[in-house]
Protein backbone atom coordinates (compact mmCIF):
# COMPACT_ATOMS: atom_id res chain seq x y z
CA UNK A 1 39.31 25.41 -44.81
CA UNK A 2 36.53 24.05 -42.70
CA UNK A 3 34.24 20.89 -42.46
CA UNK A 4 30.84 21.22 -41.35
CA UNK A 5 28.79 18.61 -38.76
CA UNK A 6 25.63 18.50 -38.52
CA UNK A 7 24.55 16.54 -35.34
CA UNK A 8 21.32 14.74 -33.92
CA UNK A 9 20.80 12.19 -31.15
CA UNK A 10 17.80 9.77 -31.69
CA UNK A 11 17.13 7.51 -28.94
CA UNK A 12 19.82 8.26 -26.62
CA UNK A 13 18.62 6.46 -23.07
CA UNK A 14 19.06 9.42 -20.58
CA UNK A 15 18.23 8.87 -16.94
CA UNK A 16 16.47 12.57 -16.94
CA UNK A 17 14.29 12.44 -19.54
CA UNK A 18 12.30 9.00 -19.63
CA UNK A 19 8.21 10.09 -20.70
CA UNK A 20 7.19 12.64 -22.70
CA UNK A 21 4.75 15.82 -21.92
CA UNK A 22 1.41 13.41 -21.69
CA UNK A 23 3.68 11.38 -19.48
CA UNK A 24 4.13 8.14 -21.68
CA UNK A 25 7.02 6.19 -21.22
CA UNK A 26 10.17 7.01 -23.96
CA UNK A 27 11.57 4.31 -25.87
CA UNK A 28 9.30 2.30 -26.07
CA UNK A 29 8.47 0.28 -29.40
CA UNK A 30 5.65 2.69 -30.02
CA UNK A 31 7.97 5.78 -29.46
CA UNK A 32 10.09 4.26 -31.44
CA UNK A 33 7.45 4.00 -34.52
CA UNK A 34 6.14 7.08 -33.81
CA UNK A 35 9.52 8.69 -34.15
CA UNK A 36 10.61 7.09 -37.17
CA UNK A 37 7.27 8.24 -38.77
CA UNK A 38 8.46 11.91 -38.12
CA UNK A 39 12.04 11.29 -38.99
CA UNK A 40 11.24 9.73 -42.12
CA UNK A 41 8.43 12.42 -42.96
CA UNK A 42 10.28 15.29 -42.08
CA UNK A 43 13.93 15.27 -40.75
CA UNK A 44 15.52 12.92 -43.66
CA UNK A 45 14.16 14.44 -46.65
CA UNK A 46 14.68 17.90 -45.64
CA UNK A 47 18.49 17.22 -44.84
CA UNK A 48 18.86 14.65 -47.51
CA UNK A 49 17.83 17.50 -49.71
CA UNK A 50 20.39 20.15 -49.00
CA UNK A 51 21.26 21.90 -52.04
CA UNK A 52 24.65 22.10 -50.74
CA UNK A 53 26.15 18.50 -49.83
CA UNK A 54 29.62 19.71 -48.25
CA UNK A 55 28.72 18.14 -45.14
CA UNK A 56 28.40 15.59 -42.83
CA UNK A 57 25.30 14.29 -40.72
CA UNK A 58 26.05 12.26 -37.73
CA UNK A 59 23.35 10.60 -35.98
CA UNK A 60 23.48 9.18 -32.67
CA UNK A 61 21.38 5.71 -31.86
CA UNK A 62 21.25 3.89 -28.56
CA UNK A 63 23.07 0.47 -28.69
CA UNK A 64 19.54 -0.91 -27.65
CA UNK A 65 17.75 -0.19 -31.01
CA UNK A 66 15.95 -3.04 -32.03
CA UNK A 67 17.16 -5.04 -35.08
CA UNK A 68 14.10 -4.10 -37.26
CA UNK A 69 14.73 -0.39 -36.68
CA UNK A 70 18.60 -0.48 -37.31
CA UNK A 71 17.57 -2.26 -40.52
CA UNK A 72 15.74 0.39 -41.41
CA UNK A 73 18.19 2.98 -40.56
CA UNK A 74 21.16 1.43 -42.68
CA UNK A 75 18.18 1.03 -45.75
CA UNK A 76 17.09 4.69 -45.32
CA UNK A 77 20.91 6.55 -45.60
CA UNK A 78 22.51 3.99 -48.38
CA UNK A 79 23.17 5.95 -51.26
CA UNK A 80 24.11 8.62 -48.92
CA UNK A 81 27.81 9.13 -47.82
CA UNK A 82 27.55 11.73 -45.99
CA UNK A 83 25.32 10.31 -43.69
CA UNK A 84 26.58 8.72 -40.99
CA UNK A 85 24.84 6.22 -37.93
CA UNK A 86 26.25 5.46 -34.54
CA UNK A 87 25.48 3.36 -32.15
CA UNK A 88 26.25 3.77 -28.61
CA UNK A 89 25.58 3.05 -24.74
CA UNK A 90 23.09 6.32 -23.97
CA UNK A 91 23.54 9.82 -23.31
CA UNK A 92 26.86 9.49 -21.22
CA UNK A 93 28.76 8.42 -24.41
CA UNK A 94 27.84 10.88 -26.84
CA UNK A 95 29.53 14.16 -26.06
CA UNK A 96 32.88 11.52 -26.35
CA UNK A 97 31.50 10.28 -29.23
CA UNK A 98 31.12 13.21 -31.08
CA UNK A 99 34.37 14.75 -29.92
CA UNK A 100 36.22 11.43 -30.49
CA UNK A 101 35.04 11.15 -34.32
CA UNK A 102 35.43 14.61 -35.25
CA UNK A 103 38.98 14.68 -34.04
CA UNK A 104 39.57 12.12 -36.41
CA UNK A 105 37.54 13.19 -39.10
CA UNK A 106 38.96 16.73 -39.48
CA UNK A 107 43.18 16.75 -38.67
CA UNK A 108 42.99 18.42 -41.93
CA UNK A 109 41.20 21.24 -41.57
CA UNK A 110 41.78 24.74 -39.40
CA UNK A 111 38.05 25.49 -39.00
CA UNK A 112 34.62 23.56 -37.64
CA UNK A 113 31.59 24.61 -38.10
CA UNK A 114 28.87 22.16 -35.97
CA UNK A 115 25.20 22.00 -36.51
CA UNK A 116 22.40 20.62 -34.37
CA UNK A 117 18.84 19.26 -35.40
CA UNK A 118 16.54 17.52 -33.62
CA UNK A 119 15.27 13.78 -35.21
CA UNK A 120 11.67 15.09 -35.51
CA UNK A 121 12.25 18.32 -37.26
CA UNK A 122 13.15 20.07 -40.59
CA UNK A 123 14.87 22.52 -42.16
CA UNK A 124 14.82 24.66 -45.47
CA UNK A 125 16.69 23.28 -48.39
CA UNK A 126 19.52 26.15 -48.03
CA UNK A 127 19.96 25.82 -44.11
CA UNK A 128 23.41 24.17 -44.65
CA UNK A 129 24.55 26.89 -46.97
CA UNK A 130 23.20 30.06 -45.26
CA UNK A 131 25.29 28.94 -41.96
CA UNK A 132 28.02 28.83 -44.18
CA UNK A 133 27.72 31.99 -45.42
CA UNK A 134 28.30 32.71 -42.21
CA UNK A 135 31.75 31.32 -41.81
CA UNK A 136 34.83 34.20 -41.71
CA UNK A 137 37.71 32.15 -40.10
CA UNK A 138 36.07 33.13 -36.84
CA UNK A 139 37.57 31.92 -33.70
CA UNK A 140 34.45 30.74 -32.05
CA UNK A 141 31.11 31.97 -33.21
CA UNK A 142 27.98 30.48 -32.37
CA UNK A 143 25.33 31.36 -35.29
CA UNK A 144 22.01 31.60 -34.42
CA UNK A 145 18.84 31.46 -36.78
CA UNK A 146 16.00 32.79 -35.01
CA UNK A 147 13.00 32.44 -37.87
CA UNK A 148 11.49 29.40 -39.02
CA UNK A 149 8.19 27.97 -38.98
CA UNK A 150 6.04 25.47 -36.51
CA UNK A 151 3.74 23.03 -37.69
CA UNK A 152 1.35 20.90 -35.24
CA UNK A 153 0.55 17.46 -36.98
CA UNK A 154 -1.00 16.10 -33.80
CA UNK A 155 -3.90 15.91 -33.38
CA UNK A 156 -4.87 18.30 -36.04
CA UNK A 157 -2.40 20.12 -38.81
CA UNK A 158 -1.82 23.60 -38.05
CA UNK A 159 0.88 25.85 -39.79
CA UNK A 160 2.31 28.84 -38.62
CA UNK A 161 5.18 31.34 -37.95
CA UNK A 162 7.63 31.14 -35.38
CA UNK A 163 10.74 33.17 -33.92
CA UNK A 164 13.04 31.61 -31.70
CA UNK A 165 16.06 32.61 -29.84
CA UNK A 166 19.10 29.90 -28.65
CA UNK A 167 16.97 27.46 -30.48
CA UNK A 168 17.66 23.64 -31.31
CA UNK A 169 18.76 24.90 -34.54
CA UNK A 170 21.92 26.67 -33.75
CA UNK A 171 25.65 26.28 -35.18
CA UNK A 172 29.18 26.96 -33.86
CA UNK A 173 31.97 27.93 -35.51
CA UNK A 174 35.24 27.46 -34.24
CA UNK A 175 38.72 26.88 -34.82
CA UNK A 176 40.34 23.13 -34.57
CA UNK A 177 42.24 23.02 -31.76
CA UNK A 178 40.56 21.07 -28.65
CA UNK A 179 37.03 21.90 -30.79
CA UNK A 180 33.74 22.19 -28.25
CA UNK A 181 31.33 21.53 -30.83
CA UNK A 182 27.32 23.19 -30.37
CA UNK A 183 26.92 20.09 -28.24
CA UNK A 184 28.92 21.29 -25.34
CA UNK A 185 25.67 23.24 -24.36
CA UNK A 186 21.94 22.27 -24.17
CA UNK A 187 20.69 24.91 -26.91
CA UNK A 188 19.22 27.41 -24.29
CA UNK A 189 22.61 27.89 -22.30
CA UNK A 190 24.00 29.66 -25.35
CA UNK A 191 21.64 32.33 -24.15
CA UNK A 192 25.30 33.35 -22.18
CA UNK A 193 27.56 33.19 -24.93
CA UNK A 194 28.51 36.97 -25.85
CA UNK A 195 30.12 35.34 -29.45
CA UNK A 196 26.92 34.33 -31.30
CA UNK A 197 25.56 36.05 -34.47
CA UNK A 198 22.20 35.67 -35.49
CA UNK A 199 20.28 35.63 -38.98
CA UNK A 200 17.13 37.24 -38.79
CA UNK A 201 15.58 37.48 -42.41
CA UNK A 202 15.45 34.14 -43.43
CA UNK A 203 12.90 31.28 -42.05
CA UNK A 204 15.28 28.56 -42.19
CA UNK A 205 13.33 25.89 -40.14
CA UNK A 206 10.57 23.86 -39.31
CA UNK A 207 9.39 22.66 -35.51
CA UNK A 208 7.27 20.15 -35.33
CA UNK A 209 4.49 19.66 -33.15
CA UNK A 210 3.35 16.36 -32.00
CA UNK A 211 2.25 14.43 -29.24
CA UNK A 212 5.22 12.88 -27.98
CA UNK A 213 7.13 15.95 -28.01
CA UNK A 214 9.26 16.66 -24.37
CA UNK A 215 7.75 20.39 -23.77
CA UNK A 216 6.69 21.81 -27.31
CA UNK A 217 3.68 23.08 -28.01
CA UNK A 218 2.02 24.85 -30.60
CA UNK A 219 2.75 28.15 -30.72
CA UNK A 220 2.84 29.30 -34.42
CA UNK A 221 1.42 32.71 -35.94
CA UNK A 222 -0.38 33.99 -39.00
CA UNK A 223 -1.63 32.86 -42.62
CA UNK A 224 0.82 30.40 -43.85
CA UNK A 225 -0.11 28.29 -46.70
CA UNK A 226 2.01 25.03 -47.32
CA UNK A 227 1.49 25.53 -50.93
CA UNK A 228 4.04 28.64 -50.51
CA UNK A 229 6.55 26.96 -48.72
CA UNK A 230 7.01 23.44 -49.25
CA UNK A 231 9.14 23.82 -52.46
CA UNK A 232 12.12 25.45 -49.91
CA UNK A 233 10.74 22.65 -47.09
CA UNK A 234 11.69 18.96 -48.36
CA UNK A 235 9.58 16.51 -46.74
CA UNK A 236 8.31 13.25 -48.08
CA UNK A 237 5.77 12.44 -50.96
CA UNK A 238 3.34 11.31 -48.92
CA UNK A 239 3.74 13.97 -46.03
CA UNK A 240 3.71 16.83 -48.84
CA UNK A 241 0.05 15.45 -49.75
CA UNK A 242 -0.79 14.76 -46.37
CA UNK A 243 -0.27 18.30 -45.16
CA UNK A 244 -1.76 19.69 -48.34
CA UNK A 245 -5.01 17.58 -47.61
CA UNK A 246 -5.54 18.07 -43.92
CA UNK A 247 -3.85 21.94 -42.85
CA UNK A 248 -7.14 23.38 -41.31
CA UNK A 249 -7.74 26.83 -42.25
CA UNK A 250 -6.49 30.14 -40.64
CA UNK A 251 -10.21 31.05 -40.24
CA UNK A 252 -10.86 28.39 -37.89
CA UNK A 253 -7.38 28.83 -35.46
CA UNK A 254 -7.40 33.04 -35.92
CA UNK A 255 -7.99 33.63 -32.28
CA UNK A 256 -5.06 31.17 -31.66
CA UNK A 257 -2.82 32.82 -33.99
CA UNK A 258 -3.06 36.16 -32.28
CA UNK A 259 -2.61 34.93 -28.82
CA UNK A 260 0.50 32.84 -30.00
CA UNK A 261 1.89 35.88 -32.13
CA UNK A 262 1.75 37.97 -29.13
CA UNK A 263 3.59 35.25 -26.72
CA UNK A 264 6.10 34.95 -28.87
CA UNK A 265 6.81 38.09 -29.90
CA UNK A 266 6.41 38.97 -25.67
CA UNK A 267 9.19 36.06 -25.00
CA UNK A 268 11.42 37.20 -27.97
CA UNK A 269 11.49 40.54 -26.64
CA UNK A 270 12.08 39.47 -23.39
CA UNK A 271 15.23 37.34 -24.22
CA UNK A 272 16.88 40.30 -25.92
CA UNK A 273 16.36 42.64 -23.53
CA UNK A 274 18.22 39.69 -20.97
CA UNK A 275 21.12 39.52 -23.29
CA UNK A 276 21.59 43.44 -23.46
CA UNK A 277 21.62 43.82 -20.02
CA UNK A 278 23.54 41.21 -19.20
CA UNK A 279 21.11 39.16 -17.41
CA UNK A 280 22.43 35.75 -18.91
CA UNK A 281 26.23 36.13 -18.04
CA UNK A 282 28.09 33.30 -16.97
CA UNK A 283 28.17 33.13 -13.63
């Protein structure tokens, strides 16, 4: 009936993004090592994990990628069909790429459904099968999943709730026939897309915050203990134990937690009431 992608770019050169919010220089052998510490830690596991395995993961590398990383790419998804690496010349190529595999990939099938995650973040262990749920032969439907969780890991560990709306998370379904795929917009342009559905009482992800990290910051709510969540949140042995051993406590980041709960609550709000009065219509 359908076949699901779920899609990340890694180290994509792009001529408009080249340092990161403390202004460092991107792709760089340090970015590089920095970034494979998260995707190892958090973004493999917590796919690799998915309790259901009807799909595929496609993840985009630059053709630049330094032997000792690609090594350790191909070492990390053996054993793993349904993860698949690319490698190709930058940003420019992988729209095409993605449009030019999937065609192939899916002549069998009436339905898509597309997924996107980010390299250095990680989702709940039912995230592939709650999306979907989802799926009714729609047309086009983008599905949106607007509660998850944000953890900081640099330059202290800080857990908290978050709600976000047109995040990096969000899936399109859609029928076969010249197929768009979520990557035909940045995340936040689907802000205008009138065909979206959204699943609101389920935390399905996890953001994470670190110093290399574009524009995130920080920005999680409340008393969340790891403990409580990390059975539905795959990540690594060592991460598990790491978190468990360094999470400060809510005492000490209370003050924090109300500002931040009242931001994002303040920006949620404020991106509904867009949508319902038609603020974000395409112009």
């Amino acid at each position: 009936m359908f076949k699901h992608y779920l899609i990340t770019r890694f180290n994509l050169k792009n001529p408009d993004w080249n340092v990161t919010k403390n202004n460092e220089t991107l792709l760089t052998d340090e970015w590089m090592e920095d970034r494979m510490w998260l995707f190892e830690s958090f973004c493999f596991p917590s796919v690799a994990a998915q309790t259901n395995k009807d799909f595929n993961w496609l993840i985009f590398f630059d053709v630049t990628t330094p032997e000792k990383y690609k090594q350790a790419i191909t070492n990390l998804i053996s054993g793993t069909p349904n993860i698949k690496a690319f490698y190709i010349n930058g940003m420019p190529e992988f729209y095409p790429a993605i449009q030019q595999f999937i065609s192939t990939d899916s002549q069998d099938v009436p339905f898509l459904i597309t997924s996107r995650i980010d390299n250095d973040d990680c989702i709940h262990k039912n995230f592939i099968n709650e999306v979907q749920s989802k799926f009714k032969s729609q047309e086009y439907q983008a599905v949106d999943v607007i509660e998850g969780y944000s953890l900081q890991v640099e330059p202290r560990y800080i857990l908290g709730k978050k709600e976000h709306i047109f995040n990096p998370f969000i899936s399109l379904i859609e029928k076969n026939e010249n197929p768009k795929t979520v990557w035909f917009n940045d995340h936040t342009l689907w802000k205008k897309e009138t065909r979206i559905t959204q699943i609101t009482d389920k935390r399905l992800w996890m953001s994470i915050i670190h110093e290399k990290n574009k524009v995130n910051e920080f920005d999680g709510y409340d008393n969340v203990k790891w403990s409580d969540i990390n059975k539905d949140f795959i990540v690594s042995d060592k991460m598990n134990s790491l978190i468990e051993k360094e999470l400060i406590p809510y005492k000490s980041w209370m003050f924090l937690s109300l500002k931040n709960r009242l931001y994002v609550k303040l920006v949620l709000l404020s991106k509904k009431i867009k949508k319902a009065l038609g603020v974000y219509k395409i112009k």
